[in-house]
N, C-alpha and C. Protein backbone atom coordinates (compact mmCIF):
# COMPACT_ATOMS: atom_id res chain seq x y z
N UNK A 1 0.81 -1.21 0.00
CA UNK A 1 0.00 0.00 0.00
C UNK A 1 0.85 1.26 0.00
N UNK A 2 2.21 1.31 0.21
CA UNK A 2 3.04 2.24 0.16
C UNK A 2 2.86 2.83 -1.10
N UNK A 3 3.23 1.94 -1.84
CA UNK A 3 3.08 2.88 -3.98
C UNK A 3 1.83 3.62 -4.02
N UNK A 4 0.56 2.93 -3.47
CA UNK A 4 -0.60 3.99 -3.23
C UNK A 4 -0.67 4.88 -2.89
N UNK A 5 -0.19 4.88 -1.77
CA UNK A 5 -0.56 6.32 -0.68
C UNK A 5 0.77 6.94 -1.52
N UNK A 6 2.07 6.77 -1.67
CA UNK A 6 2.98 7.33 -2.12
C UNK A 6 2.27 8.71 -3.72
N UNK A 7 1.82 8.19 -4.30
CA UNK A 7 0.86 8.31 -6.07
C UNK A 7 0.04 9.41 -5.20
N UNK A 8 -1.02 9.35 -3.85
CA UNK A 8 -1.70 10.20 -3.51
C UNK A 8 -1.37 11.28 -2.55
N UNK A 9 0.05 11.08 -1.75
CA UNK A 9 0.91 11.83 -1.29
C UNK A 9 1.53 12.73 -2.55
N UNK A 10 2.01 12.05 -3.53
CA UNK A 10 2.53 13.25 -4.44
C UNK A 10 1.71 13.96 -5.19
N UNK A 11 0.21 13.37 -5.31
CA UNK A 11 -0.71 14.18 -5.90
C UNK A 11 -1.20 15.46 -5.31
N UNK A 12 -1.05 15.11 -3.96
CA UNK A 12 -1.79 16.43 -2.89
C UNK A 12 -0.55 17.01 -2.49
N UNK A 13 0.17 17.00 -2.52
CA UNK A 13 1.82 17.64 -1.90
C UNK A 13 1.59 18.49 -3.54
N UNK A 14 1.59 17.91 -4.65
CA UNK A 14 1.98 19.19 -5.79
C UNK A 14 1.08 19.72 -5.95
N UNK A 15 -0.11 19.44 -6.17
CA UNK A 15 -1.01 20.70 -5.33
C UNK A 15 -0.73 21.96 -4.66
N UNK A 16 -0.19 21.34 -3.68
CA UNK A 16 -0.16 22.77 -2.56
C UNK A 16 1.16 23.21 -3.02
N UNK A 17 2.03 22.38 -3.69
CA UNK A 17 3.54 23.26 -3.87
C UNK A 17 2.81 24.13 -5.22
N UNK A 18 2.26 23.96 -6.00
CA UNK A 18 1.93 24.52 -7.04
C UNK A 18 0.90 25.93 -6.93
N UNK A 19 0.06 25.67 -5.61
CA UNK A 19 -0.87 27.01 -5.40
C UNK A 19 0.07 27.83 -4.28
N UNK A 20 1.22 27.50 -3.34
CA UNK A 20 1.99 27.80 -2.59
C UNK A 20 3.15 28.89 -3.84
N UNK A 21 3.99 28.23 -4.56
CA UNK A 21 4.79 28.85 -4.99
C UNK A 21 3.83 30.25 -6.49
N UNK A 22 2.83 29.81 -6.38
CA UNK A 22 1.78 30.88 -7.06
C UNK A 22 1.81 31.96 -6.53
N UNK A 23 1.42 32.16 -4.90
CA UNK A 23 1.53 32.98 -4.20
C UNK A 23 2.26 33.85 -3.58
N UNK A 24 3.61 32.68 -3.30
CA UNK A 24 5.25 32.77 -2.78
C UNK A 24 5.83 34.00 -4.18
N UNK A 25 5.10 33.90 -5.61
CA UNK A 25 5.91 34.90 -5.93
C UNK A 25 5.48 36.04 -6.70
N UNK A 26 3.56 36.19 -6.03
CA UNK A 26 3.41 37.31 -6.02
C UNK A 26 3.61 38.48 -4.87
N UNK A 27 3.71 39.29 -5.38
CA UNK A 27 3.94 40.73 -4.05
C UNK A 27 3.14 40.96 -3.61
N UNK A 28 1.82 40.70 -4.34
CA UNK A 28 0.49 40.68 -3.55
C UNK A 28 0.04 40.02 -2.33
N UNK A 29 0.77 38.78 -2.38
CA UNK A 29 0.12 37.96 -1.62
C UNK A 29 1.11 38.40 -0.20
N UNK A 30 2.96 38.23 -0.60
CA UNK A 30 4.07 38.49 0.26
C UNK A 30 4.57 39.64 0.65
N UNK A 31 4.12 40.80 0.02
CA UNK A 31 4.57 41.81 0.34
C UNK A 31 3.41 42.65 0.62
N UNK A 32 2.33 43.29 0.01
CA UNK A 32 1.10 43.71 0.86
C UNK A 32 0.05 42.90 1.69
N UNK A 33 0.06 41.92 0.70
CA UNK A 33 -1.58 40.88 1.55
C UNK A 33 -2.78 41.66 0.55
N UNK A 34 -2.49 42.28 -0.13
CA UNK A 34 -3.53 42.90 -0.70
C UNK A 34 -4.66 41.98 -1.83
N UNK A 35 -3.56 40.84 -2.15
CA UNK A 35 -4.31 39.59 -2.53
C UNK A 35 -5.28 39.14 -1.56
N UNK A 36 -4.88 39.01 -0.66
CA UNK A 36 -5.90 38.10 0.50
C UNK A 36 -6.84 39.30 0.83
N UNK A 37 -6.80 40.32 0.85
CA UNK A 37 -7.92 41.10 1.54
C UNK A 37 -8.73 41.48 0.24
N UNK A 38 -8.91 41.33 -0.91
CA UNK A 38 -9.33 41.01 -1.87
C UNK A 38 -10.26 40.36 -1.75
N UNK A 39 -9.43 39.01 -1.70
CA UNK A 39 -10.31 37.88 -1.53
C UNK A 39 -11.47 38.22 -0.15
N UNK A 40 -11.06 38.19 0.79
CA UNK A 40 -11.99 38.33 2.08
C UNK A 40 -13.02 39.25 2.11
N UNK A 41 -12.43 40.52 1.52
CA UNK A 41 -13.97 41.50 1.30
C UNK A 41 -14.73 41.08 0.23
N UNK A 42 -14.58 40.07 -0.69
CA UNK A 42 -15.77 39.53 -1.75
C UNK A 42 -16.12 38.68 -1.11
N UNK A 43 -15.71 37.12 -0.01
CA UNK A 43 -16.23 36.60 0.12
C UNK A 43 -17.01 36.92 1.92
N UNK A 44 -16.68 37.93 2.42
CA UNK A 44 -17.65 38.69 3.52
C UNK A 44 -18.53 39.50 2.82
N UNK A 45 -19.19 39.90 1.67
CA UNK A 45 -20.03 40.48 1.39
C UNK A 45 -21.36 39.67 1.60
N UNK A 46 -22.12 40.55 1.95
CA UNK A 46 -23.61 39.63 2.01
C UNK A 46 -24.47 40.42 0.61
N UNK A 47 -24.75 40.04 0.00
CA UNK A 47 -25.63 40.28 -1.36
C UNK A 47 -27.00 40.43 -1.00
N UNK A 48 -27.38 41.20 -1.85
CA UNK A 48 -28.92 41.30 -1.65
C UNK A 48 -29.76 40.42 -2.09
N UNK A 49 -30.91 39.88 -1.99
CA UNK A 49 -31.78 38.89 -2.22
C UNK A 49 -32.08 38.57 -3.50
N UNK A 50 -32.00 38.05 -3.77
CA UNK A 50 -32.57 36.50 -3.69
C UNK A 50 -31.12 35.89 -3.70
N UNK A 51 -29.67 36.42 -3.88
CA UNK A 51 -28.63 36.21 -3.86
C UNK A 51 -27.93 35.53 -2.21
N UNK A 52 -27.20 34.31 -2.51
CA UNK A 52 -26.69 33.98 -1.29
C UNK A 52 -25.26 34.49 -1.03
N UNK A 53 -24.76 34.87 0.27
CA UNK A 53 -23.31 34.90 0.56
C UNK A 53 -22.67 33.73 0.39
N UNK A 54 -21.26 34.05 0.21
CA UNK A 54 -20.31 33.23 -0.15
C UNK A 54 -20.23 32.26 1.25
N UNK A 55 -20.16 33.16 2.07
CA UNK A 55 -19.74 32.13 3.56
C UNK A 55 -21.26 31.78 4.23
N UNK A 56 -21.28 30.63 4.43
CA UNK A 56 -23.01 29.98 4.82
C UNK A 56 -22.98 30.79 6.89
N UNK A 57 -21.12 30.66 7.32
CA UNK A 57 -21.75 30.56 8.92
C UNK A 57 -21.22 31.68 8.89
N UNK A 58 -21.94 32.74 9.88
CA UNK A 58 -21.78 33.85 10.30
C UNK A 58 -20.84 33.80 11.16
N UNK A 59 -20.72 33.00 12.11
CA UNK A 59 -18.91 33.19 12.80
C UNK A 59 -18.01 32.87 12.21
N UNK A 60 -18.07 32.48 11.04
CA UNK A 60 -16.95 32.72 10.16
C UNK A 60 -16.84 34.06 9.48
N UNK A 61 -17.32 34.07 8.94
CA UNK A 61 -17.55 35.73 8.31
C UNK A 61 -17.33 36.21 9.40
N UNK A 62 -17.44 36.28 11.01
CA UNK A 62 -16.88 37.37 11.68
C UNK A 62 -15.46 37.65 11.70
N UNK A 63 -14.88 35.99 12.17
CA UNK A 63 -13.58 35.97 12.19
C UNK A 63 -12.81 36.66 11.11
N UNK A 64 -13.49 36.41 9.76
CA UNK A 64 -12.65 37.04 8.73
C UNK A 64 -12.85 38.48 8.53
N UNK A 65 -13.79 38.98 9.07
CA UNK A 65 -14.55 40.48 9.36
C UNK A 65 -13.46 41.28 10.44
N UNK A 66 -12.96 40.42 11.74
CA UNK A 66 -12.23 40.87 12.70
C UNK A 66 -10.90 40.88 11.81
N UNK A 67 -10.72 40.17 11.15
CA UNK A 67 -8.99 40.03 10.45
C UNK A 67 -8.66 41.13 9.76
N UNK A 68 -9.67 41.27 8.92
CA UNK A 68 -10.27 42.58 8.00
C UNK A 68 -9.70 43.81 8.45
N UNK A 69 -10.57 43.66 9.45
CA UNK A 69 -10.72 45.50 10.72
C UNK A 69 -9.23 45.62 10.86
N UNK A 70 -8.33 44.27 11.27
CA UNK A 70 -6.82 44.74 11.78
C UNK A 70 -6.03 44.13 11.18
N UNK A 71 -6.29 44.70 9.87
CA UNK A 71 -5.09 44.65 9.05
C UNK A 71 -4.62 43.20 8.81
N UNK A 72 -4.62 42.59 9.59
CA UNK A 72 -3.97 40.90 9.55
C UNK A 72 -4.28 40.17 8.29
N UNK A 73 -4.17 41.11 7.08
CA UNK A 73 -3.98 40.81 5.80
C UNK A 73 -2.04 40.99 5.19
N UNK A 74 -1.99 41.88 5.84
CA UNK A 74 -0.75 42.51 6.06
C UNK A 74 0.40 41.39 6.10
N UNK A 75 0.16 40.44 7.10
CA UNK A 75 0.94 39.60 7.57
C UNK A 75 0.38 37.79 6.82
N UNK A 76 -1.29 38.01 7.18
CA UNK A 76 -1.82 36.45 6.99
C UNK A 76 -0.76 36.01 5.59
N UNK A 77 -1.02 36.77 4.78
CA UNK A 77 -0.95 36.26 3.05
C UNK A 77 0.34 35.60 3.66
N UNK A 78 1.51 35.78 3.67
CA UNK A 78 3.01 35.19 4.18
C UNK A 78 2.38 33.98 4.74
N UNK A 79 1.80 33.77 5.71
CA UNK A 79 1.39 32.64 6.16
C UNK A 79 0.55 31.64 5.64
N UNK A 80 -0.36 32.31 4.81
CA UNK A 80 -1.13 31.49 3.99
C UNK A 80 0.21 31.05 2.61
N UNK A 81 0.64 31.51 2.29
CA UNK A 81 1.79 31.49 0.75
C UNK A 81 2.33 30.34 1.62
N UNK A 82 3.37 30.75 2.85
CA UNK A 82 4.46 29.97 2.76
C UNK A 82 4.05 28.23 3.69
N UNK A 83 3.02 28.69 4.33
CA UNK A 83 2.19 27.22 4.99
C UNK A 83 1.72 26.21 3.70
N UNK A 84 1.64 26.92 2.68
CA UNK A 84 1.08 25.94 1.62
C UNK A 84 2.13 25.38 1.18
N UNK A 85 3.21 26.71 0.75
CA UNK A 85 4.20 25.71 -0.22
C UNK A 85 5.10 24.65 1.29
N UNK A 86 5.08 24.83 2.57
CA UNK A 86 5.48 23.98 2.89
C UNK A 86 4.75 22.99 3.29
N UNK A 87 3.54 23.03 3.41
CA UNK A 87 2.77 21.78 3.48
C UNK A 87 3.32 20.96 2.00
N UNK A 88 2.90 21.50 0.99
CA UNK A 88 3.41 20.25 -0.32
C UNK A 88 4.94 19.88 -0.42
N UNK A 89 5.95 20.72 0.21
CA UNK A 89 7.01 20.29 0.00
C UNK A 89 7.45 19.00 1.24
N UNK A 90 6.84 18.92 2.33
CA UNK A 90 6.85 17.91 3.27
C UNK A 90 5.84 16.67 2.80
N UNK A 91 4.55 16.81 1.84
CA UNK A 91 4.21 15.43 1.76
C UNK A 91 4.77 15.52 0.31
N UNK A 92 5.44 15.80 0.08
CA UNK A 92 6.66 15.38 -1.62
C UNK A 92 7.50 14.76 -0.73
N UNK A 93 8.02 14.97 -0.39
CA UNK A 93 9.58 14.79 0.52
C UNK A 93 8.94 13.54 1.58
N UNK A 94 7.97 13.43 1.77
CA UNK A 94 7.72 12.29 2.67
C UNK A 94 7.92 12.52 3.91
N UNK A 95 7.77 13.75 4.43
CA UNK A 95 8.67 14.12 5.80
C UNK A 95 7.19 15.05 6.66
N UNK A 96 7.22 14.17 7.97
CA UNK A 96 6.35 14.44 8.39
C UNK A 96 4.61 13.98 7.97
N UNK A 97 4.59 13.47 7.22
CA UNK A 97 3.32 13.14 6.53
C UNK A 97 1.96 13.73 7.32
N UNK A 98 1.71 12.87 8.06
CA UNK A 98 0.31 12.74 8.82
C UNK A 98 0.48 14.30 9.47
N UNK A 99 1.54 15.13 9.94
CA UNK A 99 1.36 16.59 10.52
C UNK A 99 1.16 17.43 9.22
N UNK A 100 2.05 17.12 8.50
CA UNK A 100 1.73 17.89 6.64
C UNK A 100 -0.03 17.66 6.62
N UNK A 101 -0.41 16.44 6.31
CA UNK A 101 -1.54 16.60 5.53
C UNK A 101 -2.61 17.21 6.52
N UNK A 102 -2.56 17.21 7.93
CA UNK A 102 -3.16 17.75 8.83
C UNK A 102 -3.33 19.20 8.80
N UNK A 103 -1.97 19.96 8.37
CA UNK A 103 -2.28 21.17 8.28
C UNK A 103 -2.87 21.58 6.95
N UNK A 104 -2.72 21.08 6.14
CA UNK A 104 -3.15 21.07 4.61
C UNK A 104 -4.76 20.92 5.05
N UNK A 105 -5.25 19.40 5.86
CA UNK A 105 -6.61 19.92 5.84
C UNK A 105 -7.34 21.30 6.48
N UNK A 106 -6.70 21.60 7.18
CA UNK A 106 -6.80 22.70 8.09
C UNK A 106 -7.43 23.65 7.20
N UNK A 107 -6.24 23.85 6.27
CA UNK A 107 -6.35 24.82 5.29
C UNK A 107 -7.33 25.06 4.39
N UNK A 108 -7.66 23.56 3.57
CA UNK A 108 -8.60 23.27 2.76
C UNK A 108 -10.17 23.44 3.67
N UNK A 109 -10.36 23.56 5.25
CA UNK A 109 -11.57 23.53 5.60
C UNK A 109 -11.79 25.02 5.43
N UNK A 110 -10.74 25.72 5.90
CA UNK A 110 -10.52 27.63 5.83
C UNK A 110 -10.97 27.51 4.40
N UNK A 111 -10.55 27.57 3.39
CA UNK A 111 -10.66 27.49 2.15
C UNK A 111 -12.32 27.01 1.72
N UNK A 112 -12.62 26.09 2.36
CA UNK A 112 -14.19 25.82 2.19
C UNK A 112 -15.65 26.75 2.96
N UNK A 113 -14.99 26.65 4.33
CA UNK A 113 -16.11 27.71 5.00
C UNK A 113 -15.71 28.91 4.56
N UNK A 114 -15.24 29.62 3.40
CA UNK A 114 -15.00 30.70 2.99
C UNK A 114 -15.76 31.11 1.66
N UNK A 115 -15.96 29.88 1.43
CA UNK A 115 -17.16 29.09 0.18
C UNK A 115 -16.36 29.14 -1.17
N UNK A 116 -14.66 28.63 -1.31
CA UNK A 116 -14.13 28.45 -2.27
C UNK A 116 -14.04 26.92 -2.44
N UNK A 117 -14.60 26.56 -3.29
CA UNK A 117 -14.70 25.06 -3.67
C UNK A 117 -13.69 24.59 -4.37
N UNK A 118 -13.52 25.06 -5.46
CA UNK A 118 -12.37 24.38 -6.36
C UNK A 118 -12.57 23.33 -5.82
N UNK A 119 -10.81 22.66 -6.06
CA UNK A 119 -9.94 21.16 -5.58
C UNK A 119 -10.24 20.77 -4.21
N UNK A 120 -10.47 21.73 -3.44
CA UNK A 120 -10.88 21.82 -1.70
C UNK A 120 -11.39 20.61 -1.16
N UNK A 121 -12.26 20.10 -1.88
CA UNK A 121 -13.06 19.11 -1.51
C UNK A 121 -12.50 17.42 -1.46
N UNK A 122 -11.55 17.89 -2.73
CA UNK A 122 -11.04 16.72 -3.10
C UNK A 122 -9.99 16.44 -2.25
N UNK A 123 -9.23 17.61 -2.25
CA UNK A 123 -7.93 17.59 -1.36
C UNK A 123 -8.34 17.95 -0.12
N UNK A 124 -9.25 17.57 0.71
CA UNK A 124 -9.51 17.83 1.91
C UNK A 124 -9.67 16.09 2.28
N UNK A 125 -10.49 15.45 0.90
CA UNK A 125 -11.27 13.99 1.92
C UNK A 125 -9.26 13.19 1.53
N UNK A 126 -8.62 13.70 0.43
CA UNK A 126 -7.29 12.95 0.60
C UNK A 126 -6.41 13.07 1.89
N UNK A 127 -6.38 14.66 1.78
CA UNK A 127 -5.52 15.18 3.23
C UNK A 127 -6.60 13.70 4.30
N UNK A 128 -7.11 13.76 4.36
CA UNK A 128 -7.72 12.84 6.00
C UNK A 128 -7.14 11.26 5.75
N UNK A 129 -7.29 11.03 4.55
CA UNK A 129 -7.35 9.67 4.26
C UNK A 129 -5.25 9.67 4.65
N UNK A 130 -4.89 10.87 3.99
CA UNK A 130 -3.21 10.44 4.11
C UNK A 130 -2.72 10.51 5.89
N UNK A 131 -3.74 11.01 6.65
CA UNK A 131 -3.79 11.48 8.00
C UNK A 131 -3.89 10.23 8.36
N UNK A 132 -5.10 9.55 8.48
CA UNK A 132 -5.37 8.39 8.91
C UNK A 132 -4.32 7.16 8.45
N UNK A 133 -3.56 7.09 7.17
CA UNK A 133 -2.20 6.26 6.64
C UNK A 133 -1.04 6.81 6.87
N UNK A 134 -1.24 7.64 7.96
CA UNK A 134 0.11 8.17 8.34
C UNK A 134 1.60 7.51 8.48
N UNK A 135 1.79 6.42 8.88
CA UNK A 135 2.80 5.33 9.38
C UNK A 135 3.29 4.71 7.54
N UNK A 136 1.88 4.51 7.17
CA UNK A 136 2.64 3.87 5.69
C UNK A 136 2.63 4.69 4.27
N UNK A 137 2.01 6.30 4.39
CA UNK A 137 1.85 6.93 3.36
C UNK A 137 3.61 7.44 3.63
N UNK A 138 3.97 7.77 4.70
CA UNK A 138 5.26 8.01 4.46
C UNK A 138 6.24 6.93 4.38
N UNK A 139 5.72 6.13 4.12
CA UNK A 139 7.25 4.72 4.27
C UNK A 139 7.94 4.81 2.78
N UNK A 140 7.56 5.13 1.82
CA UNK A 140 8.45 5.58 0.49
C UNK A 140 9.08 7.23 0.44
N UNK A 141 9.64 7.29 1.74
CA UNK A 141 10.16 8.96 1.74
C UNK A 141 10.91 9.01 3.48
N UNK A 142 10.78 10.29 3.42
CA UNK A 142 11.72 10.69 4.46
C UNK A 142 11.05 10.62 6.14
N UNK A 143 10.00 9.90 6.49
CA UNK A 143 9.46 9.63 7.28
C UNK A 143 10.48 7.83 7.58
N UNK A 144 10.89 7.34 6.26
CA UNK A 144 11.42 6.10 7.07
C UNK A 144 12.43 6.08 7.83
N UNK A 145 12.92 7.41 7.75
CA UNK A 145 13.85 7.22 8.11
C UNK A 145 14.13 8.62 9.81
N UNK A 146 13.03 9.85 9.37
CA UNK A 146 12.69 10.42 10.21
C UNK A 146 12.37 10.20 11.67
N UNK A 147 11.38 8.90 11.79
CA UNK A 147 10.05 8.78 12.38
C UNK A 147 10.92 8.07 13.64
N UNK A 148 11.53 6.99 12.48
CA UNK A 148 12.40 6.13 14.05
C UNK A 148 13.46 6.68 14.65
N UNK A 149 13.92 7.75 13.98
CA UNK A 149 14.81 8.84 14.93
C UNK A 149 14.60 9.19 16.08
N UNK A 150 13.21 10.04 16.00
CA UNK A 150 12.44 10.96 16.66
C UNK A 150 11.50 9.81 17.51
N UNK A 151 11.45 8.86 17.04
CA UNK A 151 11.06 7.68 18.10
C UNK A 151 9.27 7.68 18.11
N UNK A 152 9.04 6.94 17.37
CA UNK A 152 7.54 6.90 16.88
C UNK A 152 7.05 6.04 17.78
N UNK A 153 5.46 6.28 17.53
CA UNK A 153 4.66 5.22 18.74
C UNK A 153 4.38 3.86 18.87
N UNK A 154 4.65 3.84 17.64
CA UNK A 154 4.83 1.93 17.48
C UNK A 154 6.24 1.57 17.84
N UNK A 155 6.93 2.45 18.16
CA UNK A 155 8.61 1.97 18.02
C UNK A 155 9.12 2.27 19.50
N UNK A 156 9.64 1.00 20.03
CA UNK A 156 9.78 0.98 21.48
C UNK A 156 10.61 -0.39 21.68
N UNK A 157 11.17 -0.31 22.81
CA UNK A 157 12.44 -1.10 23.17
C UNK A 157 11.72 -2.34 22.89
N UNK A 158 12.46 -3.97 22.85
CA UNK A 158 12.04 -5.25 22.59
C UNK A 158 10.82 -5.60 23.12
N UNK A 159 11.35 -5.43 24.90
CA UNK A 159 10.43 -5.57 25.71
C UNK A 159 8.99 -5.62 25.65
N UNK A 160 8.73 -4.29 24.80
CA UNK A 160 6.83 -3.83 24.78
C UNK A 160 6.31 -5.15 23.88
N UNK A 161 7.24 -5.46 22.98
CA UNK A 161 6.50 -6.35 22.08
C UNK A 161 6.17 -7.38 22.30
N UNK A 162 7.01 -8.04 23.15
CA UNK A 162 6.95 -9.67 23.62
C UNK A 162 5.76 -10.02 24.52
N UNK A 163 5.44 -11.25 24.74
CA UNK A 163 4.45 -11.74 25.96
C UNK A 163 4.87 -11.73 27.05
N UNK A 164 3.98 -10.73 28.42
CA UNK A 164 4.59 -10.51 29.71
C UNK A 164 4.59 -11.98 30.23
N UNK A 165 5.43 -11.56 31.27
CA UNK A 165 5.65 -13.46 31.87
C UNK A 165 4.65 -13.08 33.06
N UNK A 166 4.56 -14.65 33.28
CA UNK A 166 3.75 -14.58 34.57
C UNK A 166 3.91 -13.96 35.61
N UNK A 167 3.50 -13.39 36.50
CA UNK A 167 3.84 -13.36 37.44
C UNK A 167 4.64 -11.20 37.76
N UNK A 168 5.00 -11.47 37.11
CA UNK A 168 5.85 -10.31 36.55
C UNK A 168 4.67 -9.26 36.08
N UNK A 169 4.74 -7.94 36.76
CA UNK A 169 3.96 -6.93 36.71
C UNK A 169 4.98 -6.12 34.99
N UNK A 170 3.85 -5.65 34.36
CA UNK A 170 4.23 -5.13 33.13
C UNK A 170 5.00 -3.28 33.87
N UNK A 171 6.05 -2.94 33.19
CA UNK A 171 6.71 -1.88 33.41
C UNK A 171 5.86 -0.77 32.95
N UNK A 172 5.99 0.38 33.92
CA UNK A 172 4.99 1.70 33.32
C UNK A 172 5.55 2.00 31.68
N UNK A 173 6.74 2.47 31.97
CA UNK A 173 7.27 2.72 30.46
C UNK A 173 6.69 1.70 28.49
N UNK A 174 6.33 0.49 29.80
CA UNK A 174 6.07 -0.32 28.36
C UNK A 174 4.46 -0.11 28.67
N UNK A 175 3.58 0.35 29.33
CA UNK A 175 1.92 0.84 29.27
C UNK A 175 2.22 1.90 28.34
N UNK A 176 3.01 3.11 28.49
CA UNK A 176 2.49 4.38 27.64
C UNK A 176 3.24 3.89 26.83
C-alpha cells in the first residue's frame, strides 16, 4: 500500500507546492496581503436577495470580518503562501506526513467555510485519508527514516513487544 498512498501523497503535496509557490511569488500575496484582503472582502459580502453569501456561517464571516478591521492581511498572506508551499514540499519529501496533511486539511476547511470550492473538496477527503495512513503513506520517503529517529509510537524497546511473563507486573514505560 506504500506505492498507493505514495501516487496520492505526491498528488496532494503538488497541489499545494503549485498554489503555494503561485503565491510565494506574487507581491500581492508576500509583500502587501492585498491579494488576500481582496479575496476576504468579496467573500464577507452579504448580497442582496434573492442572492446567497459566499460564507453559509456567520462566525466565520466574523472571524474574517475581525482580520479585515486589523489589518492581519498585512501579515496572513506570508502565512497562507508559505504554509502551503510547505505543506506540499513535506508530503513530496515524505517528511512528516500525517502533521503535513493535517495542516493542509486545516487549510482546505478555511478554504471551504470561505465558500471556495475548487480542488478543496477533493484535497480535503485525501488530506484525512493520508492522515489516517500516516505510518505507511510516508514509508516511500523521508518519514522512514525520520520517524524512528524521533522515536515513533509503534517503536519501542524489545520488551513492549513480547508476551509478559507470569507473574511479573508489566513496566509503566512499556503501558504508555
Amino acid at each position: 500500500m506504500a506505492v498507493v498512498w505514495l501516487v496520492v501523497r505526491l498528488y496532494v503535496g503538488y497541489a499545494w507546492v503549485e498554489a503555494g509557490l503561485h503565491k510565494v511569488q506574487d507581491p500581492a500575496w508576500v509583500d502587501s496581503g492585498l491579494a488576500l484582503k481582496g479575496f476576504w472582502l468579496n467573500v464577507t459580502k452579504i448580497p442582496a436577495a434573492p442572492a446567497r453569501p459566499s460564507i453559509t456561517f456567520d462566525w466565520y464571516r466574523s472571524i474574517l470580518q475581525g482580520l479585515l478591521d486589523a489589518d492581519a492581511y498585512t501579515w496572513f498572506g506570508k502565512v497562507i503562501a508559505f504554509g502551503e508551499t510547505a505543506v506540499g514540499i513535506a508530503l513530496v519529501l515524505g517528511a512528516f506526513v500525517g502533521v503535513a496533511a493535517a495542516f493542509g486539511a486545516f487549510l482546505n476547511m478555511n478554504f471551504l467555510l470561505a465558500g471556495s470550492a475548487s480542488t478543496n473538496p477533493v484535497l480535503l477527503i485525501l488530506a484525512i485519508l493520508l492522515i489516517l495512513a500516516w505510518k505507511t503513506a510516508g514509508f516511500i520517503g523521508l518519514d522512514r527514516y525520520l520517524l524512528p529517529i524521533l522515536g515513533t509510537p509503534w517503536r519501542g524497546d524489545d520488551d513492549q513487544h513480547s508476551a509478559p511473563t507470569r507473574g511479573k507486573a508489566p513496566q509503566a514505560a512499556a503501558i504508555l
